[in-house]
Structures are given as structure tokens and as C-alpha cells.
C-alpha atoms as a PDB file:
ATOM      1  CA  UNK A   1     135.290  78.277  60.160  1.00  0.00           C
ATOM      2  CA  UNK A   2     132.021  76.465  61.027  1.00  0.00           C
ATOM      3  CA  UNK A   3     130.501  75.653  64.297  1.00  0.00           C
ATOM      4  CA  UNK A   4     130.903  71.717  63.417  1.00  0.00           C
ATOM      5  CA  UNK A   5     134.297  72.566  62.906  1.00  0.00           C
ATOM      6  CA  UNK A   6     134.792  74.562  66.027  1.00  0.00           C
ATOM      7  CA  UNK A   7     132.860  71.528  67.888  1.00  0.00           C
ATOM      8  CA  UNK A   8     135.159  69.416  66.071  1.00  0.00           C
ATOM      9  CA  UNK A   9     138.454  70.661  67.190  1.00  0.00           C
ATOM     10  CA  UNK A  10     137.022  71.474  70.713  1.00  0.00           C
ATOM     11  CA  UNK A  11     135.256  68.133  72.337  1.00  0.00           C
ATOM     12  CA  UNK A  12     133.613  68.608  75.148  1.00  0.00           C
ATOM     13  CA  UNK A  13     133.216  72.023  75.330  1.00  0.00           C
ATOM     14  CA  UNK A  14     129.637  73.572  74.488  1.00  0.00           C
ATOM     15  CA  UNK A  15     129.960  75.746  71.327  1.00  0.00           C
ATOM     16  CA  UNK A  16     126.493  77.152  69.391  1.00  0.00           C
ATOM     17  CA  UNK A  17     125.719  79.532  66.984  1.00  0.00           C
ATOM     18  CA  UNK A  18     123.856  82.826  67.870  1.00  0.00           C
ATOM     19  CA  UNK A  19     121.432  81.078  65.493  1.00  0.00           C
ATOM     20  CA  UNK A  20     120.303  78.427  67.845  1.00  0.00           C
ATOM     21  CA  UNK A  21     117.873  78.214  70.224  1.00  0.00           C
ATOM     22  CA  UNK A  22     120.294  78.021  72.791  1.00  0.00           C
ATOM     23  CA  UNK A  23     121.501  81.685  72.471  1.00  0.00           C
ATOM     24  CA  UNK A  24     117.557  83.099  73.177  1.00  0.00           C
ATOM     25  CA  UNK A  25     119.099  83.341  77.011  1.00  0.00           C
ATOM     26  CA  UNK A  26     121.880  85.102  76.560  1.00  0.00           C
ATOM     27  CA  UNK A  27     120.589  87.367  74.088  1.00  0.00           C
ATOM     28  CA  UNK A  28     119.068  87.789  70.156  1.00  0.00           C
ATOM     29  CA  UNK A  29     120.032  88.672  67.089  1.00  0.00           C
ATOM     30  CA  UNK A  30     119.386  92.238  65.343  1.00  0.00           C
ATOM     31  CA  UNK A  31     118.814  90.855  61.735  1.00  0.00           C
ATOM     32  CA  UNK A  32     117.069  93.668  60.645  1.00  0.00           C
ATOM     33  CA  UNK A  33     119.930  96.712  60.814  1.00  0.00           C
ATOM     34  CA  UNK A  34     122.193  97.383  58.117  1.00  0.00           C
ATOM     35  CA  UNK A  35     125.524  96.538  59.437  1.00  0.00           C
ATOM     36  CA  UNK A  36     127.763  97.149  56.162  1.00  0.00           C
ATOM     37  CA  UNK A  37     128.976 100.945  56.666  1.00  0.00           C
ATOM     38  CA  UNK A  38     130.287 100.518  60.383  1.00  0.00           C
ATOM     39  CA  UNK A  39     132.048  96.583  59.059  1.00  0.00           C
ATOM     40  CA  UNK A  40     133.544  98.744  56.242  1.00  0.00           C
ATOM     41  CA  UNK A  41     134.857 101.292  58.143  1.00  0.00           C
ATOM     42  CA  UNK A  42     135.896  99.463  61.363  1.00  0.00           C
ATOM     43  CA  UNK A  43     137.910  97.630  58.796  1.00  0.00           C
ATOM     44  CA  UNK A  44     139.978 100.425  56.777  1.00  0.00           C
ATOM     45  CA  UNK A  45     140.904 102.544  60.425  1.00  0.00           C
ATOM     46  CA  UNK A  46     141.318  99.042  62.145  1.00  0.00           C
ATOM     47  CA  UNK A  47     145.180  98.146  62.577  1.00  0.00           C
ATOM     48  CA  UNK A  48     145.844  95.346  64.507  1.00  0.00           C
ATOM     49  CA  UNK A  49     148.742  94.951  66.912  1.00  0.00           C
ATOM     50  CA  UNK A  50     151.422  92.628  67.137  1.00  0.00           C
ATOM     51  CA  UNK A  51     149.560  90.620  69.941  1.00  0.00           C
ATOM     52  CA  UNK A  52     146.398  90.843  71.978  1.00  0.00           C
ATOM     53  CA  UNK A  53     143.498  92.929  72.822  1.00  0.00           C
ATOM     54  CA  UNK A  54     142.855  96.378  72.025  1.00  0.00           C
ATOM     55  CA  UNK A  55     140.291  98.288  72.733  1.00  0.00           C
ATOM     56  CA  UNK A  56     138.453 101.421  72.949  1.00  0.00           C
ATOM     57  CA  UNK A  57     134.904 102.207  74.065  1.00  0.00           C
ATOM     58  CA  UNK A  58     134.376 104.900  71.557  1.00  0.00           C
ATOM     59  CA  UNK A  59     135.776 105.326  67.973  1.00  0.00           C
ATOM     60  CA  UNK A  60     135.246 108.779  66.142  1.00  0.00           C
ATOM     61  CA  UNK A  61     135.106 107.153  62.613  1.00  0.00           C
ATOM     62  CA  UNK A  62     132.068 105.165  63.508  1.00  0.00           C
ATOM     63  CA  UNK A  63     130.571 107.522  65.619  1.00  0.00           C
ATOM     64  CA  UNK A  64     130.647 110.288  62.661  1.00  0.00           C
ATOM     65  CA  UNK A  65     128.745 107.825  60.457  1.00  0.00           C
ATOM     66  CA  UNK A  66     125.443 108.837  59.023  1.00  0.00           C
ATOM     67  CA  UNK A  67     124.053 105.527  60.661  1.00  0.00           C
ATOM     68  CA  UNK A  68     124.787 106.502  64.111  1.00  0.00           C
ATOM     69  CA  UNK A  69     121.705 108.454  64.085  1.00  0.00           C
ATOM     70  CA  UNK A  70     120.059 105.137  63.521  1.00  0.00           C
ATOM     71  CA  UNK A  71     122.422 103.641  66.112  1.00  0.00           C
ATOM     72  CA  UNK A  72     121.151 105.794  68.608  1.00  0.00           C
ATOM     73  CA  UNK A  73     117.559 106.025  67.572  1.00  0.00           C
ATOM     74  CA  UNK A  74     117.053 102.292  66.612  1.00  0.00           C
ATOM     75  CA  UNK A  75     118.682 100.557  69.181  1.00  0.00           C
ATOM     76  CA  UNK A  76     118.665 102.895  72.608  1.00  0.00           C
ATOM     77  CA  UNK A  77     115.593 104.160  71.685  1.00  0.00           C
ATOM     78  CA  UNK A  78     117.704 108.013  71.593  1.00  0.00           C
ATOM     79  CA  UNK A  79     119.616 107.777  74.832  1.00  0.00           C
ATOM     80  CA  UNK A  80     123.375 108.591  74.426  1.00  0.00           C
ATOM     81  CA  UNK A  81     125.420 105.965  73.106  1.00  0.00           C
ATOM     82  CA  UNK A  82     129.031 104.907  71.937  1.00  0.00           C
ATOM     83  CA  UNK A  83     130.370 102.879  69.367  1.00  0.00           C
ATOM     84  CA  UNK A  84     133.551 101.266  70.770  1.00  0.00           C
ATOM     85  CA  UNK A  85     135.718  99.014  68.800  1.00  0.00           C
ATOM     86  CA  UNK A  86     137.552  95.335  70.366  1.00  0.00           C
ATOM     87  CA  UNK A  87     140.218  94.116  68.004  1.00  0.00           C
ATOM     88  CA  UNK A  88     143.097  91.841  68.002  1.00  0.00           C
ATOM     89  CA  UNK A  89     144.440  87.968  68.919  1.00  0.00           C
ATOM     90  CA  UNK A  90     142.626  85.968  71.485  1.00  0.00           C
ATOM     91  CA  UNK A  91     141.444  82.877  72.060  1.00  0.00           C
ATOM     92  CA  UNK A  92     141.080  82.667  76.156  1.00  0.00           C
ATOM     93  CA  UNK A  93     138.195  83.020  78.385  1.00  0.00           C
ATOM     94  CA  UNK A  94     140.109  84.806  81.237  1.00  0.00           C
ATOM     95  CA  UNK A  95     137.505  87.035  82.709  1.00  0.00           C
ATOM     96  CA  UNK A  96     133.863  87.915  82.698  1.00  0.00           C
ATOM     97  CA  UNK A  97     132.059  91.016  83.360  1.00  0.00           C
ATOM     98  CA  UNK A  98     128.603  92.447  82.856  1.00  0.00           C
ATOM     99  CA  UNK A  99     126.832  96.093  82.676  1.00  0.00           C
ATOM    100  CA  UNK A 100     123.351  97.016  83.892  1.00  0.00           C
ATOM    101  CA  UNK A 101     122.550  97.507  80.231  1.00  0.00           C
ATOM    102  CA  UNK A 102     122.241  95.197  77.473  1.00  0.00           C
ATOM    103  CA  UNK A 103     125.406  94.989  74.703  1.00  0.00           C
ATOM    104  CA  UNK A 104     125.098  95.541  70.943  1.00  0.00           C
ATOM    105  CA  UNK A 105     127.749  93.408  69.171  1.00  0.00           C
ATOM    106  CA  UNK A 106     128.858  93.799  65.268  1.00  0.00           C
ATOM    107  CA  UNK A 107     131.244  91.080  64.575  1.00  0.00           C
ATOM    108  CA  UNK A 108     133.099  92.580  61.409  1.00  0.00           C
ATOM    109  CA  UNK A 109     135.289  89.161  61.375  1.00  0.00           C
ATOM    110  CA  UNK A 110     133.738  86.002  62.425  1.00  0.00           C
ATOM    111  CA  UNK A 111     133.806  85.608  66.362  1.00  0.00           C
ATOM    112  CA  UNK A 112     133.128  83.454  69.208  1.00  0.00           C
ATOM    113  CA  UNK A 113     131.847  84.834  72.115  1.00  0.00           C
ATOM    114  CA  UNK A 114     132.193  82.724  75.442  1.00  0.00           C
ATOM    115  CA  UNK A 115     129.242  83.368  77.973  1.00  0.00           C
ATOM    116  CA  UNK A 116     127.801  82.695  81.693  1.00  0.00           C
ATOM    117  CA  UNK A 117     124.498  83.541  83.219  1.00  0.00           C
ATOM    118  CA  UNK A 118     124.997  86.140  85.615  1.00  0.00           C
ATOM    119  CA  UNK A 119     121.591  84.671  87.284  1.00  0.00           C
ATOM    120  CA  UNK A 120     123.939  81.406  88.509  1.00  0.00           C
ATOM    121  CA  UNK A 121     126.841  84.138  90.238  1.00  0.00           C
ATOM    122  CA  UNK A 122     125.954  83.574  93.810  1.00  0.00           C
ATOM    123  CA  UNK A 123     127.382  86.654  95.219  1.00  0.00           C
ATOM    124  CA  UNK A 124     130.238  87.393  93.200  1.00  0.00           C
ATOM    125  CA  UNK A 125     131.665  84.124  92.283  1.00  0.00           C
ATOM    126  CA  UNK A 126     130.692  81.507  89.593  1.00  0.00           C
ATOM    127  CA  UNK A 127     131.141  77.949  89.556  1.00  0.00           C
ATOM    128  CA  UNK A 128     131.767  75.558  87.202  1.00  0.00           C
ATOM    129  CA  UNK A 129     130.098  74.657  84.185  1.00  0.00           C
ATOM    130  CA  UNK A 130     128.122  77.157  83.172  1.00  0.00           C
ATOM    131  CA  UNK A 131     130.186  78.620  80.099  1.00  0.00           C
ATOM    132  CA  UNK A 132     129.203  78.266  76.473  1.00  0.00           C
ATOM    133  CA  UNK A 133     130.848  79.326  73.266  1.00  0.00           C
ATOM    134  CA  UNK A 134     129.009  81.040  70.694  1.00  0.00           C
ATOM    135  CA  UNK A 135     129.679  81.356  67.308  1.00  0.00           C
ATOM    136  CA  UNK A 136     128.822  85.513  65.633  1.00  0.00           C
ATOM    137  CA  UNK A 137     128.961  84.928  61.790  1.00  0.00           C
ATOM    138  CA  UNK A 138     130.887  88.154  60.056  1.00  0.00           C
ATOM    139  CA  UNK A 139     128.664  91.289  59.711  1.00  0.00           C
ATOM    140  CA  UNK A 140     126.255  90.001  62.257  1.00  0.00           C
ATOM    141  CA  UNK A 141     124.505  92.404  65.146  1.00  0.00           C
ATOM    142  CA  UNK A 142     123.407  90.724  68.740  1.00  0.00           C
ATOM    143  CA  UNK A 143     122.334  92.144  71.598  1.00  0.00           C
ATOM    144  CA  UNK A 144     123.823  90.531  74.283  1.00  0.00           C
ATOM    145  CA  UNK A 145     121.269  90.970  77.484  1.00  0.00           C
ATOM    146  CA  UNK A 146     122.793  92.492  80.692  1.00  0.00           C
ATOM    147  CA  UNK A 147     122.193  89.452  82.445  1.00  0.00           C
ATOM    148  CA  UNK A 148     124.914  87.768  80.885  1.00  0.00           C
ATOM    149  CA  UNK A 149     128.574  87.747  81.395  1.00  0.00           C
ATOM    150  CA  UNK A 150     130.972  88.193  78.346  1.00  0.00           C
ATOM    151  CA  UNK A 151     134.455  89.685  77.928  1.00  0.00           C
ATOM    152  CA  UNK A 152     137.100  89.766  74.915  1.00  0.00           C
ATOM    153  CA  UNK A 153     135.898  87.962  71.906  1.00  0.00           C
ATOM    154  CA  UNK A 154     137.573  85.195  70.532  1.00  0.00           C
ATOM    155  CA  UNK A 155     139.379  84.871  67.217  1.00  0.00           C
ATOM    156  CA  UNK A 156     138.327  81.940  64.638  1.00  0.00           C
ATOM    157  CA  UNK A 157     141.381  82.638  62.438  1.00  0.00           C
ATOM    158  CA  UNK A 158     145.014  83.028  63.027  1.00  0.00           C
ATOM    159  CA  UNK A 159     144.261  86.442  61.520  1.00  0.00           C
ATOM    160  CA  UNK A 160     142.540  87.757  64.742  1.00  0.00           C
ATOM    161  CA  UNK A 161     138.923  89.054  65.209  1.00  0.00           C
ATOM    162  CA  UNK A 162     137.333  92.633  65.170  1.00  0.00           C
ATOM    163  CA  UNK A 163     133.939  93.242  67.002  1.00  0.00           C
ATOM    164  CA  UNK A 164     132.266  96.149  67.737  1.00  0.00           C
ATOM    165  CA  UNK A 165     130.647  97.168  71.107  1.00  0.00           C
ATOM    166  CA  UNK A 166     127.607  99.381  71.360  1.00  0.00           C
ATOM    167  CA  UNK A 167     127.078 100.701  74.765  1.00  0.00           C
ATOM    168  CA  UNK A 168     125.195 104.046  76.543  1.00  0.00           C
ATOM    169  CA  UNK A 169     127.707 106.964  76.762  1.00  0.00           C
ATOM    170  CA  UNK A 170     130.404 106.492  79.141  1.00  0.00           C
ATOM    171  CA  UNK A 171     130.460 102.459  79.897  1.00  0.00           C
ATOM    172  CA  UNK A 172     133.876 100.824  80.348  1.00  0.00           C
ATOM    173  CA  UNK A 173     135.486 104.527  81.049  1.00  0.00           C
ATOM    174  CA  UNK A 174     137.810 105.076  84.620  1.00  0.00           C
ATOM    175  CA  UNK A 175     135.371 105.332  87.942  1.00  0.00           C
ATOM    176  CA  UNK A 176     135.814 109.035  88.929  1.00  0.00           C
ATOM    177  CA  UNK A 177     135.714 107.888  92.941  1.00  0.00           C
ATOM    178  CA  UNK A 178     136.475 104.911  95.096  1.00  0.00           C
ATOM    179  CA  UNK A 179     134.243 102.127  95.977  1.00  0.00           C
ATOM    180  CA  UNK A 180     133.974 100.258  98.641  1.00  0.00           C
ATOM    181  CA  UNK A 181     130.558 100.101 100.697  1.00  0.00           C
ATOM    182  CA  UNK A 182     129.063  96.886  99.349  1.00  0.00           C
ATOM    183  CA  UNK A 183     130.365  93.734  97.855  1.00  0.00           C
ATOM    184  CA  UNK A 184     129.584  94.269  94.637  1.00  0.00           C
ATOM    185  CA  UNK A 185     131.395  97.484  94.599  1.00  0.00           C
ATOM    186  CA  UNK A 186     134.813  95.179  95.123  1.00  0.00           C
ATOM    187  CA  UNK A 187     134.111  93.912  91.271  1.00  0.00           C
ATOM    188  CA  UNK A 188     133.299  97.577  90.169  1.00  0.00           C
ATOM    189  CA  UNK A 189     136.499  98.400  88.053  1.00  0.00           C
ATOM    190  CA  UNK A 190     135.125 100.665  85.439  1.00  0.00           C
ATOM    191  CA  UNK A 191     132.041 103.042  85.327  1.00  0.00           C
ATOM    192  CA  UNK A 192     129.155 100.330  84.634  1.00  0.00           C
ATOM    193  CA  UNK A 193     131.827  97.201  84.231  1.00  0.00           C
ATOM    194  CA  UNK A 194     131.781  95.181  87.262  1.00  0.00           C
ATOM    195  CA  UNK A 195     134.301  92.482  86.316  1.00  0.00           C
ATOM    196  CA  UNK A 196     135.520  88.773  87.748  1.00  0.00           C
ATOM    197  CA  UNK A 197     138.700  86.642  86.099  1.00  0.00           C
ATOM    198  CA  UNK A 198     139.344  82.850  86.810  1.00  0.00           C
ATOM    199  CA  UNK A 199     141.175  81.548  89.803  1.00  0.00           C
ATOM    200  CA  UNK A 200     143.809  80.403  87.786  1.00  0.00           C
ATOM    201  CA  UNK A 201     144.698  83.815  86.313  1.00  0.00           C
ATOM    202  CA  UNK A 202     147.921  84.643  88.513  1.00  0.00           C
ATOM    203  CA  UNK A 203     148.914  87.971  86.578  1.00  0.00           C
ATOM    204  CA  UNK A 204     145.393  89.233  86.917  1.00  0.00           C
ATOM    205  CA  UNK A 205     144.804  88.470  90.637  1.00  0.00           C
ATOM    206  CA  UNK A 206     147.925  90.602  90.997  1.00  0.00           C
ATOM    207  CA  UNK A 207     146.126  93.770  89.510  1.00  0.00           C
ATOM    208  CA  UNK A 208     143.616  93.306  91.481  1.00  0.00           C
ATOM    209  CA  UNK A 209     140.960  91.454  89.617  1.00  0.00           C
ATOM    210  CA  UNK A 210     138.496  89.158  92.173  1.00  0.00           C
ATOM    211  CA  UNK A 211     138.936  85.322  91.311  1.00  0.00           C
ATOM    212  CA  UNK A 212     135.196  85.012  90.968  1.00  0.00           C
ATOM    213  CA  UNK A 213     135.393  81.917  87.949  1.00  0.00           C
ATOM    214  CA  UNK A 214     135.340  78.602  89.383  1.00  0.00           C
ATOM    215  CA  UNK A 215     136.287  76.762  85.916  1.00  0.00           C
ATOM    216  CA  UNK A 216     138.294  76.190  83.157  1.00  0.00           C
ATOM    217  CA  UNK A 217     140.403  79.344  81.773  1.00  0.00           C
ATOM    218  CA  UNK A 218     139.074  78.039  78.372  1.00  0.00           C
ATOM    219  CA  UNK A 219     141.587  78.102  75.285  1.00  0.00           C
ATOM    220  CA  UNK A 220     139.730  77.741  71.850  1.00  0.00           C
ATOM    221  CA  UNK A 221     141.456  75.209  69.598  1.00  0.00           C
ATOM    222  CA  UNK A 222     141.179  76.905  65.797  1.00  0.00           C
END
């Protein structure tokens, strides 16, 4: 898949590579890290499931890699990190969340990452039309900055996607009290993942997700 394609099949609908110019807001791209040992083993300890999203924030095979030292050194600068892996069959927008810190991103399959400023959330909502698509080639590494909201890649092939998600120790792992003192803390739903899903999304309202996107639950056509 190619990002004419992808424009092709999805008018209307903003779609870039991580390539273009437009992506310098949202974040860069690492093209200076060798990326093949964690691709190669996401891939052989990597099963996908019968349908949807799986994931886990850290994954022993890549963290026992010889290149995690570089992980850590390289790209937190030797604060603690995890190597989580996001695998499976989507091709929704559904939510958005963001972290205080920025994101590091290996797409092992090609990707699509769809993604808001958080500087246009005007308290905890979003409005409409500020969502792009972004196309991660295979073996790629982006940072993703923490001022921008992201959530589940999305698949470019009826084969699903893998990605994996660099993060300091502990992000996306259960809050260990209640929060409640400030509005922000109503989107808190992880330690350091303060999360909104669209309006439209019924089943998530019901667990308790805030209805913070004012747009489109996008579906990518592939």
C-alpha cells in the first residue's frame, strides 16, 4: 500500500506520510537507529488474534535484546523504559489519548497512524476537523511528541498491523488510587494515559470513557 493509494480509496480525508512536512508537528522520524532485531523478533513471538487489538506495554523478548541498552541510552537519554508491543485488526479511529512524554513507534508492518493536536483540546474535548492519517512505512521508528493525540494503529492490509510502543517504565499500567480533584483527572484512566473516545462510540461511553471527539469515528478504506 501507498499513500496515493490510501488517498485514493479514502477522498476527503487527510492522509500523509511521516515523510512529509506535514508530520514535523506531530512528531519526527528516528532514521538513524537500527530497527531490524526488535522487527525480527516482534515478528516470530507475535501471534495475532482472531480479531482486534492486543496489547501489552512491556514484552520480555524485546526487552532482553542486546539493543535495549541502546533503547534506553539512545532514546531516553538512560531513564527507565519499556518496550510494549500493539498488534492485531483495526482500521477505526475510536479514541485518542496522550502521555506527558513523547512516544517511540517501530512499525514492524506498514501502519497508519491517525492524529490530533492536543494544543486544539479546549479543556477536554476536541472538535472537528483536526484529524490526519499518517502513513509509518515497515521497519520505520517515530517519535510521536506528547503533544499529540494517537491511539491503536491502523492496519493497511487485511493481514493486520504490528507496532511497537516505546514508553518510560510504567506508562499505560492500572492507576494504583482514584482520581478525581481536577478535570483532567476525569480522562486519567491509566498511569500517564489520559484518554477521550468519540461521541458516537456507545459501547465505550458505557465503560466509562469521556466523549471528548467531536468528529468522525474514522474507518480507513484498504
Amino acid at each position: 500500500m501507498t499513500v496515493e493509494a490510501l488517498r485514493a480509496k479514502n477522498p476527503g480525508f487527510p492522509i500523509f506520510s511521516v515523510n512529509d512536512p506535514e508530520f514535523m508537528d506531530f512528531g519526527r522520524v528516528i532514521d538513524d537507529f537500527d530497527t531490524t532485531a526488535l522487527c525480527e523478533t516482534a515478528k516470530a513471538y507475535t501471534k495475532m488474534p482472531e480479531k482486534g487489538v492486543m496489547y501489552v506495554p512491556g514484552m520480555d523478548e524485546l526487552e532482553a535484546l542486546p539493543v535495549y541498552a541502546d533503547v534506553k541510552r539512545i532514546l531516553t537519554g538512560e531513564n527507565p523504559v519499556q518496550i510494549g508491543n500493539c498488534w492485531g485488526f483495526n482500521t477505526r479511529l475510536g479514541s485518542l489519548e496522550y502521555h506527558r512524554s513523547s512516544e517511540i513507534n517501530v512499525a514492524v508492518t506498514d501502519v497508519v497512524l491517525l492524529l490530533a493536536p492536543r494544543t486544539k483540546m479546549i479543556g477536554n474535548d476536541l472538535q472537528k476537523g483536526y484529524i490526519k492519517g499518517f502513513f509509518v512505512p515497515k521497519g520505520t521508528m517515530i517519535e510521536v511528541f506528547a503533544t499529540s493525540l494517537h491511539f491503536a494503529p491502523c492496519m493497511v492490509s487485511e493481514e493486520g498491523f504490528i507496532c511497537l510502543v516505546i514508553l518510560p517504565k510504567g506508562t499505560n499500567y492500572p492507576l494504583e488510587e482514584k482520581h478525581g480533584a481536577t478535570k483532567e483527572d476525569k480522562i486519567l484512566t491509566a498511569k500517564d494515559k489520559w484518554l477521550i473516545t468519540c461521541d458516537s462510540n456507545e459501547a465505550g461511553i458505557a465503560r466509562g470513557m469521556y466523549p471528548g471527539i467531536h468528529d468522525e469515528d474514522y474507518n480507513l478504506n484498504i
